[in-house]
N, C-alpha and C. Protein backbone atom coordinates (compact mmCIF):
# COMPACT_ATOMS: atom_id res chain seq x y z
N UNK A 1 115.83 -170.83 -333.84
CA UNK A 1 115.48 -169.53 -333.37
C UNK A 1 116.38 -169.10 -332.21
N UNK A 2 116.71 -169.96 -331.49
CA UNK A 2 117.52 -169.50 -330.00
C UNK A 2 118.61 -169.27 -330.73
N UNK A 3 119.55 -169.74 -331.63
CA UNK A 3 120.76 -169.86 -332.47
C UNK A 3 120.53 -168.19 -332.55
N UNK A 4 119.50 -168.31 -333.36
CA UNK A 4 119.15 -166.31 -333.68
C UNK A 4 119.93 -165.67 -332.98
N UNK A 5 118.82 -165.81 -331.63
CA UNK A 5 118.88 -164.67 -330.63
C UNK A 5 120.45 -164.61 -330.00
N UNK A 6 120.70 -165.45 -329.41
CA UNK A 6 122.33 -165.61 -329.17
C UNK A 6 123.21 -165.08 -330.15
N UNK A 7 123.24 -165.36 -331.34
CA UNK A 7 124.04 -164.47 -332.12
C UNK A 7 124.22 -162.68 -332.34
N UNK A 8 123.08 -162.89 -332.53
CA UNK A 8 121.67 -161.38 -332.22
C UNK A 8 122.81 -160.45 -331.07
N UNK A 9 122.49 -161.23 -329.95
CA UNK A 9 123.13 -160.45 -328.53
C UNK A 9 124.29 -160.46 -328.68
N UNK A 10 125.15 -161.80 -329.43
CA UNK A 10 126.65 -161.29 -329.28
C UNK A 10 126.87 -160.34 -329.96
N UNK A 11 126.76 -160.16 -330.98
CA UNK A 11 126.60 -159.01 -332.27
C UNK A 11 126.75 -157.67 -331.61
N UNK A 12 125.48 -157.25 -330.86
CA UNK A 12 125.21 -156.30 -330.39
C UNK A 12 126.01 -155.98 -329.25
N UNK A 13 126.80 -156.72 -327.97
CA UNK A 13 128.01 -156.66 -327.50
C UNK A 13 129.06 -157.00 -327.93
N UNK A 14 129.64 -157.07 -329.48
CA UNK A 14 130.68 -156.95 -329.62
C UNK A 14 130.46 -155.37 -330.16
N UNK A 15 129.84 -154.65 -330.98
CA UNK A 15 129.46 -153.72 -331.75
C UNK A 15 129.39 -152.57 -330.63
N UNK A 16 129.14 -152.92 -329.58
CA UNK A 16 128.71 -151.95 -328.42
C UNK A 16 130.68 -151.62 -327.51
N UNK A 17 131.29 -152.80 -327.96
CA UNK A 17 132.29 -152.95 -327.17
C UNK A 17 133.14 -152.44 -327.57
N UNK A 18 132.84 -152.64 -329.20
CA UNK A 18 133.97 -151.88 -330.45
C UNK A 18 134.06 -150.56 -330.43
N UNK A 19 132.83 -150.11 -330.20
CA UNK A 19 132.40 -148.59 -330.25
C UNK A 19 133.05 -148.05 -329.22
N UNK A 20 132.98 -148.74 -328.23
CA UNK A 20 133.27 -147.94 -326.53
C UNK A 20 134.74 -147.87 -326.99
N UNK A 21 135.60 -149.11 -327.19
CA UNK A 21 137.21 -148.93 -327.58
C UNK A 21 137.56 -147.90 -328.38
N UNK A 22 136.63 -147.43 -329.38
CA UNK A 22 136.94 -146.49 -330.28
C UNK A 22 137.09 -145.39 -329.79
N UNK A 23 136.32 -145.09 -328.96
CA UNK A 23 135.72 -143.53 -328.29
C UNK A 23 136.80 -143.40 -327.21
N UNK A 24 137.25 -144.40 -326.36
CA UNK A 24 138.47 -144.20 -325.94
C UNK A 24 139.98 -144.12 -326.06
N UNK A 25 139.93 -145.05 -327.34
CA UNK A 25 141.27 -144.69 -328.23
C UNK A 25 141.56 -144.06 -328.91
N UNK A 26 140.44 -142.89 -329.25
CA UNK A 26 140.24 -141.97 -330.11
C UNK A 26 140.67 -140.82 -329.76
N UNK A 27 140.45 -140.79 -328.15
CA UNK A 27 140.35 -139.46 -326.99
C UNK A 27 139.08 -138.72 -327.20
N UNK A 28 138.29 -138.95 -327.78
CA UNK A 28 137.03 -138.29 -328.12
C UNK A 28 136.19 -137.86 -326.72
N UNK A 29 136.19 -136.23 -326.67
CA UNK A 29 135.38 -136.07 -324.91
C UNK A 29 134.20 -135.23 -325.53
N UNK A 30 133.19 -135.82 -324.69
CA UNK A 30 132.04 -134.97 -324.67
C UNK A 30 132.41 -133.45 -324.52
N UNK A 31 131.44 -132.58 -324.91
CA UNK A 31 131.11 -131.34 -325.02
C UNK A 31 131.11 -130.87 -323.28
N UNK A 32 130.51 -131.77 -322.54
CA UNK A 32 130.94 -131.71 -321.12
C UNK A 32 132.11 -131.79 -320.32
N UNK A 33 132.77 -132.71 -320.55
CA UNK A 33 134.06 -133.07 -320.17
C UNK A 33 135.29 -132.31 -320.74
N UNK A 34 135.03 -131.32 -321.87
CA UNK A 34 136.52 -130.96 -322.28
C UNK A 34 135.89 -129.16 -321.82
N UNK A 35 134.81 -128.88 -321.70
CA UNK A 35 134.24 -127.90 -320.67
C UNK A 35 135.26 -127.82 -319.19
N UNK A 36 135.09 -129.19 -318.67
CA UNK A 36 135.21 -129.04 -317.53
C UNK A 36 136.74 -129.41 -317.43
N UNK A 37 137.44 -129.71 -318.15
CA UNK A 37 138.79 -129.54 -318.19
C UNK A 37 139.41 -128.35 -318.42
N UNK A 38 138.63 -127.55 -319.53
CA UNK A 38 139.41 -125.91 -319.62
C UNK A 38 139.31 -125.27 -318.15
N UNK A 39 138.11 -125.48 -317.19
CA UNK A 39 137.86 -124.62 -316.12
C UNK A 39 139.31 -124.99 -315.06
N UNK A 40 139.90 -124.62 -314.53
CA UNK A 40 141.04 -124.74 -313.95
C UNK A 40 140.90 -124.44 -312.20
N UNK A 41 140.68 -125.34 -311.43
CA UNK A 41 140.56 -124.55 -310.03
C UNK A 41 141.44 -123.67 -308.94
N UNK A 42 140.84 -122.98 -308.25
CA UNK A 42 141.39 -121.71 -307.70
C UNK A 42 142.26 -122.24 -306.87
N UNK A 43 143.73 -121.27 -306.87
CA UNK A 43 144.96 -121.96 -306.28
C UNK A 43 144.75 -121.71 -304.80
N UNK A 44 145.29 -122.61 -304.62
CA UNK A 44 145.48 -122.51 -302.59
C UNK A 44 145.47 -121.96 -301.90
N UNK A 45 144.71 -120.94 -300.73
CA UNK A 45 145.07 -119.19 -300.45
C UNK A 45 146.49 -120.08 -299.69
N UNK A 46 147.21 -118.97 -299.29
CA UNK A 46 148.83 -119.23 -299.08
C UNK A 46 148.50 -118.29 -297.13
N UNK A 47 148.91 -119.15 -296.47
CA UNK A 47 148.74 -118.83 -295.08
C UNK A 47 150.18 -118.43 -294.74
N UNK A 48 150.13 -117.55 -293.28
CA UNK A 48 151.24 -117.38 -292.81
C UNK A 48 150.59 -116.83 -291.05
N UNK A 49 150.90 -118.25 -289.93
CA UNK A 49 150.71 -117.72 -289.14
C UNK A 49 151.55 -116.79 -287.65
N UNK A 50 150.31 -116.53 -287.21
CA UNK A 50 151.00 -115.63 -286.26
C UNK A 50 150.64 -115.73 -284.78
N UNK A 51 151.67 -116.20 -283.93
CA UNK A 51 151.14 -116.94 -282.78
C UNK A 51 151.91 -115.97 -281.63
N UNK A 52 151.54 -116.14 -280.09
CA UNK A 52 151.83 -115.62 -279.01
C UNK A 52 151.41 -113.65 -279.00
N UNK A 53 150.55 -113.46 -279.51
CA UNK A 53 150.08 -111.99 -279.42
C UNK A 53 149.43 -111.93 -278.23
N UNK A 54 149.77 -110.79 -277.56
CA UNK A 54 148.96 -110.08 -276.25
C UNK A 54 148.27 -108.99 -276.71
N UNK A 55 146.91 -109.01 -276.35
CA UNK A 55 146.33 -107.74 -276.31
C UNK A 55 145.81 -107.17 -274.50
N UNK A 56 146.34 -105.73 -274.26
CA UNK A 56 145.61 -105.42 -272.69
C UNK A 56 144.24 -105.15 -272.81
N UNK A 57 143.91 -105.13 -271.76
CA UNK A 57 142.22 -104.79 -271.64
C UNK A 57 142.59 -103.64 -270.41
N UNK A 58 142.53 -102.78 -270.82
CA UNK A 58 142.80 -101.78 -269.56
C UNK A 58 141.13 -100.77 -269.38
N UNK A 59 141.15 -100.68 -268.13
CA UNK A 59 139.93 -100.03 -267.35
C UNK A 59 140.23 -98.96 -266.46
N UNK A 60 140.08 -97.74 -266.39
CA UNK A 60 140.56 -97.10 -265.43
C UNK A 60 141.93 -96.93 -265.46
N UNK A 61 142.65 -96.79 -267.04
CA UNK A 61 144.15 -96.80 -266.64
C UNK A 61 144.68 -97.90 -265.66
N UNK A 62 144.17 -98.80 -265.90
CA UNK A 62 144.84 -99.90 -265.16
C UNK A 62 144.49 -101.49 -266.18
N UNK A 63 145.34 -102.02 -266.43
CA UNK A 63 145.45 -103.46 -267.07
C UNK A 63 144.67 -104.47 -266.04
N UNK A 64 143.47 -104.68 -266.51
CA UNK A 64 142.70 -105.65 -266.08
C UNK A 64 143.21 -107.17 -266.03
N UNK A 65 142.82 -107.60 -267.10
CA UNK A 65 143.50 -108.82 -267.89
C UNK A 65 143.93 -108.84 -269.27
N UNK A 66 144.78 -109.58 -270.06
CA UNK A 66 145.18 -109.60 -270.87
C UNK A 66 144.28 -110.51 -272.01
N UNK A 67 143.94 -110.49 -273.15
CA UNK A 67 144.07 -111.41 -273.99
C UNK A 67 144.77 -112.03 -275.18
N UNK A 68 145.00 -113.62 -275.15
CA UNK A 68 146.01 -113.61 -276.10
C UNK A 68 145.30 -114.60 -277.07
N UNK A 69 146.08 -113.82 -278.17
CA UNK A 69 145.61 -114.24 -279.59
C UNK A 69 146.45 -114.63 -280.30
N UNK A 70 145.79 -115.76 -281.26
CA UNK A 70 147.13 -116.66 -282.52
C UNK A 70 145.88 -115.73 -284.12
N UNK A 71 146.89 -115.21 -284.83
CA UNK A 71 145.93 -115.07 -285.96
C UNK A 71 146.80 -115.58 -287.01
N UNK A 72 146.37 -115.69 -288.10
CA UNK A 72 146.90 -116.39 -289.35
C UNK A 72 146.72 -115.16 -290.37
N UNK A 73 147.26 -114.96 -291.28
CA UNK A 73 147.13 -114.02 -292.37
C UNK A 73 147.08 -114.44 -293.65
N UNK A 74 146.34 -114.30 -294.54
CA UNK A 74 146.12 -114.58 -295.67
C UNK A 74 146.54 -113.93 -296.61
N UNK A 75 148.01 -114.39 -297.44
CA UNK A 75 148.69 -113.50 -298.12
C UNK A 75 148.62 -113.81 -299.55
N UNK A 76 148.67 -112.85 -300.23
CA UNK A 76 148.84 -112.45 -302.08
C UNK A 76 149.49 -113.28 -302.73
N UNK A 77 150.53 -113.76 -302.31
CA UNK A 77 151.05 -114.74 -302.83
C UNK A 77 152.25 -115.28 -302.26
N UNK A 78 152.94 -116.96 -302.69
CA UNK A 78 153.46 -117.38 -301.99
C UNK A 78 155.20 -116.23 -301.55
N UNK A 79 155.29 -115.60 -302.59
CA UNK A 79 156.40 -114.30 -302.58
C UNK A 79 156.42 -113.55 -301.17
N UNK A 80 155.03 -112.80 -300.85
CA UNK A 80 154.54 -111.83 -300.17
C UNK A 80 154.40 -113.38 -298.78
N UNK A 81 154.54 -114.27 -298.62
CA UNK A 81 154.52 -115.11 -297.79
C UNK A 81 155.87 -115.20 -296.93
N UNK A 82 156.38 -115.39 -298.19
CA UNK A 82 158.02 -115.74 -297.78
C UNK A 82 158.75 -114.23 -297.21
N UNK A 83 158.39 -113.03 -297.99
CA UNK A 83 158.95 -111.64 -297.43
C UNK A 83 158.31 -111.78 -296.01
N UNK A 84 157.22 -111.74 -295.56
CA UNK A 84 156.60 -111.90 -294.24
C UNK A 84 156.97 -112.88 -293.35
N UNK A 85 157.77 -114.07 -293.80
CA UNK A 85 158.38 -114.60 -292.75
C UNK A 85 159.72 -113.97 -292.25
N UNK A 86 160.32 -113.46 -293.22
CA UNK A 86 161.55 -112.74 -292.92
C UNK A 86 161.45 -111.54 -291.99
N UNK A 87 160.08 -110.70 -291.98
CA UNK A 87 159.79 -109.66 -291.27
C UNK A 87 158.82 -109.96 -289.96
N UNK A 88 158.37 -110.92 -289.72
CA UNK A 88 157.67 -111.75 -288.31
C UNK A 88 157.76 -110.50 -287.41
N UNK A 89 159.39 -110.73 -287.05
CA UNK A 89 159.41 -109.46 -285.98
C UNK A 89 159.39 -108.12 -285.69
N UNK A 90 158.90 -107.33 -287.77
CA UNK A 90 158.56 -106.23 -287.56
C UNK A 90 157.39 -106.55 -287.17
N UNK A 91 156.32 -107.58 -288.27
CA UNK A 91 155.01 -107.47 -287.36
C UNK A 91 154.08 -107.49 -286.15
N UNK A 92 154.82 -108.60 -285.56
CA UNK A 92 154.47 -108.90 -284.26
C UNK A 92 154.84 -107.29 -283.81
N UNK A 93 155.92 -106.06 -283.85
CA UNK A 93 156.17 -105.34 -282.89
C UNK A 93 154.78 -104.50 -283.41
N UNK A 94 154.85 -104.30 -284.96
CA UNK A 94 153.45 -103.97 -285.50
C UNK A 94 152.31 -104.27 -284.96
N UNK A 95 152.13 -105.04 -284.62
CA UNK A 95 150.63 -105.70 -283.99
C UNK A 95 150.74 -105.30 -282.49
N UNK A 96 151.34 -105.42 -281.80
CA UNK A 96 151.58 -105.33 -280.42
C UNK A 96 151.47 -103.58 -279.98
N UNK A 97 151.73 -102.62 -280.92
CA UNK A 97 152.29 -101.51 -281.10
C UNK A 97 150.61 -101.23 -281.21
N UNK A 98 149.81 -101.89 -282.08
CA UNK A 98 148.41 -101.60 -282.31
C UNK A 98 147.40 -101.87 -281.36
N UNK A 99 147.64 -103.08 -280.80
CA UNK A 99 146.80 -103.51 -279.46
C UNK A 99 147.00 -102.32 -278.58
N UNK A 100 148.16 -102.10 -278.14
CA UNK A 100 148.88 -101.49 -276.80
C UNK A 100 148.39 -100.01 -277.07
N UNK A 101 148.23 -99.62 -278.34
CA UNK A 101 148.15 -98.13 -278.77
C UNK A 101 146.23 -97.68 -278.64
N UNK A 102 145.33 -98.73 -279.07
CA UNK A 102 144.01 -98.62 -278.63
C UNK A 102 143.20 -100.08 -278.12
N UNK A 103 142.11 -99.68 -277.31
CA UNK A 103 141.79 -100.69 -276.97
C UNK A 103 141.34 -101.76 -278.23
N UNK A 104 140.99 -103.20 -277.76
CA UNK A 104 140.86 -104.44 -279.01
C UNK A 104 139.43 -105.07 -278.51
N UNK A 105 138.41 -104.32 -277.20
CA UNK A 105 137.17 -104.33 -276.53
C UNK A 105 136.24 -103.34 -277.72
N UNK A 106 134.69 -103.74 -277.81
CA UNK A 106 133.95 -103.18 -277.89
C UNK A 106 133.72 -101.78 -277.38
N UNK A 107 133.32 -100.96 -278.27
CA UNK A 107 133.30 -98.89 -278.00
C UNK A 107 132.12 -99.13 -276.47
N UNK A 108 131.41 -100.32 -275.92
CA UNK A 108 130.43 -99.94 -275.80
C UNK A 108 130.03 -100.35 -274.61
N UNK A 109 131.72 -100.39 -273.81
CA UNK A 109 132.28 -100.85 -272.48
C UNK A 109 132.09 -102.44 -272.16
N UNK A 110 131.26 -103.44 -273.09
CA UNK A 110 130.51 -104.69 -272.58
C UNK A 110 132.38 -105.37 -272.38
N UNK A 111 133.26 -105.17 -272.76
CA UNK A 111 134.53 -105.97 -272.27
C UNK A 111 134.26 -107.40 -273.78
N UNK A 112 133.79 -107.41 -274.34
CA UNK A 112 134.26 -108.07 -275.53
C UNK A 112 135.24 -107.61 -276.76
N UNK A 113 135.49 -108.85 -277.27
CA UNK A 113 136.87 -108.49 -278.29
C UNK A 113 135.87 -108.06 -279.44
N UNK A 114 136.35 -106.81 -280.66
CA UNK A 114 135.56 -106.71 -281.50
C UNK A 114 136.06 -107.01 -282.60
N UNK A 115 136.01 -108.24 -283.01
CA UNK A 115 137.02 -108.81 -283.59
C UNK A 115 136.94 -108.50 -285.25
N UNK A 116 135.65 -107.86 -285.68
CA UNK A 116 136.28 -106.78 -286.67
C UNK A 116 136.99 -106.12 -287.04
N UNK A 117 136.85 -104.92 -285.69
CA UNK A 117 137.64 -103.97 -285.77
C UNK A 117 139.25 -104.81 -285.77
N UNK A 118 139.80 -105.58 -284.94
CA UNK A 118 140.80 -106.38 -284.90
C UNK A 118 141.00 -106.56 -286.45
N UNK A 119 140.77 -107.31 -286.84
CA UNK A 119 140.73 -107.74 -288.18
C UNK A 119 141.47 -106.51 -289.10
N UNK A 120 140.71 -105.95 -289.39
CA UNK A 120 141.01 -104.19 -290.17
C UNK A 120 141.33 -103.75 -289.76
N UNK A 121 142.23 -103.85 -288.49
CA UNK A 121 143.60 -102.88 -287.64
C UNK A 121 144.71 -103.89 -288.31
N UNK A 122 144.62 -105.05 -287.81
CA UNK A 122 145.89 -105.90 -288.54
C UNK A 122 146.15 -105.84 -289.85
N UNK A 123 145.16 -106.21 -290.47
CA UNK A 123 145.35 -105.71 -292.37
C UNK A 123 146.26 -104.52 -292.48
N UNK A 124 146.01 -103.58 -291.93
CA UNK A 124 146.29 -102.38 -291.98
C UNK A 124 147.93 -102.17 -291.65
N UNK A 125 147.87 -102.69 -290.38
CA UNK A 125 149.16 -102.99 -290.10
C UNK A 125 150.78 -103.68 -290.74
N UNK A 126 149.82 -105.01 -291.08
CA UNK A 126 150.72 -105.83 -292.10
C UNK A 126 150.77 -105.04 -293.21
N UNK A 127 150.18 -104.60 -294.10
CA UNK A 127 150.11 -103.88 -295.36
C UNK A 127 151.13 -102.61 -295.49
N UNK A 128 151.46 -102.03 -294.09
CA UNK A 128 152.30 -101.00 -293.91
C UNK A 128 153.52 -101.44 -293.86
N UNK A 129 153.60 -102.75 -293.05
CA UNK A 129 155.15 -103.08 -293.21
C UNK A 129 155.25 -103.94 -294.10
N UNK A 130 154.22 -105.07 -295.08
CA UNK A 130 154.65 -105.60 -296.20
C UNK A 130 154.57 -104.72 -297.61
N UNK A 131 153.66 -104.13 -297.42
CA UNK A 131 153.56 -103.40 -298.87
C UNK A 131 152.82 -103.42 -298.73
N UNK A 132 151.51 -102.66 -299.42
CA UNK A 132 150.06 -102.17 -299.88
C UNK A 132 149.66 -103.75 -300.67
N UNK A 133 148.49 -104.52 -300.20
CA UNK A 133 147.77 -106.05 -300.93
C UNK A 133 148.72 -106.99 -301.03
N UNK A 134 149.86 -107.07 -300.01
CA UNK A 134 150.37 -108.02 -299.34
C UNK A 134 149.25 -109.09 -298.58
N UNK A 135 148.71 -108.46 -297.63
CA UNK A 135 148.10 -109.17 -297.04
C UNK A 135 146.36 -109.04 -297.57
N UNK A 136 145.58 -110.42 -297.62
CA UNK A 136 144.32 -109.98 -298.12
C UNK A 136 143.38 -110.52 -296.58
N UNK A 137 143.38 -111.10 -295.95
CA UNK A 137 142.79 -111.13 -294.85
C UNK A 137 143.57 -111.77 -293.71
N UNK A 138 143.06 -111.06 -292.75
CA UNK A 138 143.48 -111.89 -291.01
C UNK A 138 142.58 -112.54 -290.29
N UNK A 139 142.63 -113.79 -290.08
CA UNK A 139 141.71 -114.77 -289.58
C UNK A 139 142.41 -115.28 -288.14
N UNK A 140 141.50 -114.60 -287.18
CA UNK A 140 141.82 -114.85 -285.63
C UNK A 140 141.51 -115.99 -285.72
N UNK A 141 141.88 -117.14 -284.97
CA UNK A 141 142.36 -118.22 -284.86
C UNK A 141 142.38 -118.95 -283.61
N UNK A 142 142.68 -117.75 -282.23
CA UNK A 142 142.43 -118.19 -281.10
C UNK A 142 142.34 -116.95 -280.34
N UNK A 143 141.51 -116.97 -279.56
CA UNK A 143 141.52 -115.57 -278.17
C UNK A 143 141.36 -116.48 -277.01
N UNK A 144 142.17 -116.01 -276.09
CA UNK A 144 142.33 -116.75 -274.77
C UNK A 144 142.23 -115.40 -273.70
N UNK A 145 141.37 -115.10 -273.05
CA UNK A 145 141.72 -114.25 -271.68
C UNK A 145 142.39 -115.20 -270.63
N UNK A 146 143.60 -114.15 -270.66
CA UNK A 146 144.70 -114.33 -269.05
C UNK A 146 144.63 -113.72 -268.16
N UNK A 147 144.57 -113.63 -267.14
CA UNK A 147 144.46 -113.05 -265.49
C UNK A 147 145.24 -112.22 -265.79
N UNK A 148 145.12 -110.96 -265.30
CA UNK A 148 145.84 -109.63 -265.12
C UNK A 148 146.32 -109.07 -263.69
């Protein structure tokens, strides 16, 4: 009887072992797995940053203190990346041109950055000197107030 059972079990792990070799030498994929191979994941957003920006904080016609900001931009593609490194120094004069031109404080005198509005001034900006959906977002990155 033990003779049986021992045979019994090898049987059933060789038969189990044969099968598994098959299914892998076969390439045979579940209904799950060749699912999840067609799905393809979303490519890399493509960065391009932007460092040493001043914004004034002026009160009374007079420059209080300054703040300075690093933002990064999130561009369309690695193309619209590479044109934007070549043009850095229209933007930066772009950006600087935008700070300097209205305040980058809250409408509502509290002296905070509204870093919305920031946000959708720069888009705006870059988009004028890269092209229209060049740029898809600007992600401030750092604000530092400097003594004025």
């Amino acid at each position: 009887m033990k003779k049986l059972v021992i045979f019994g079990a090898l049987g059933l792990l060789l038969a189990g072992g044969g099968g598994a070799a098959f299914m892998m030498m076969s390439g045979g994929e579940s209904p799950a797995q060749a699912e999840t191979a067609a799905i393809t994941p979303p490519s890399e957003p493509i960065y391009l940053r932007m460092e040493g920006l001043t914004a004034p904080i002026i009160r009374a016609n007079r420059i209080r203190h300054y703040i300075f900001l690093n933002v990064t931009m999130e561009m369309a593609s690695s193309t619209a990346r590479d044109e934007a490194m070549t043009l850095k120094p229209r933007l930066h004069d772009a950006f600087l041109r935008e700070f300097y031109g209205r305040s980058v404080t809250d409408k509502d005198g509290s002296g905070r950055i509204d870093f919305e509005s920031v946000k959708n001034r720069l888009i705006k900006q870059a988009n004028e000197v890269l092209g229209e959906g060049q740029v898809i977002d600007v992600l401030v990155t750092r604000a530092m107030r400097g003594a004025g």
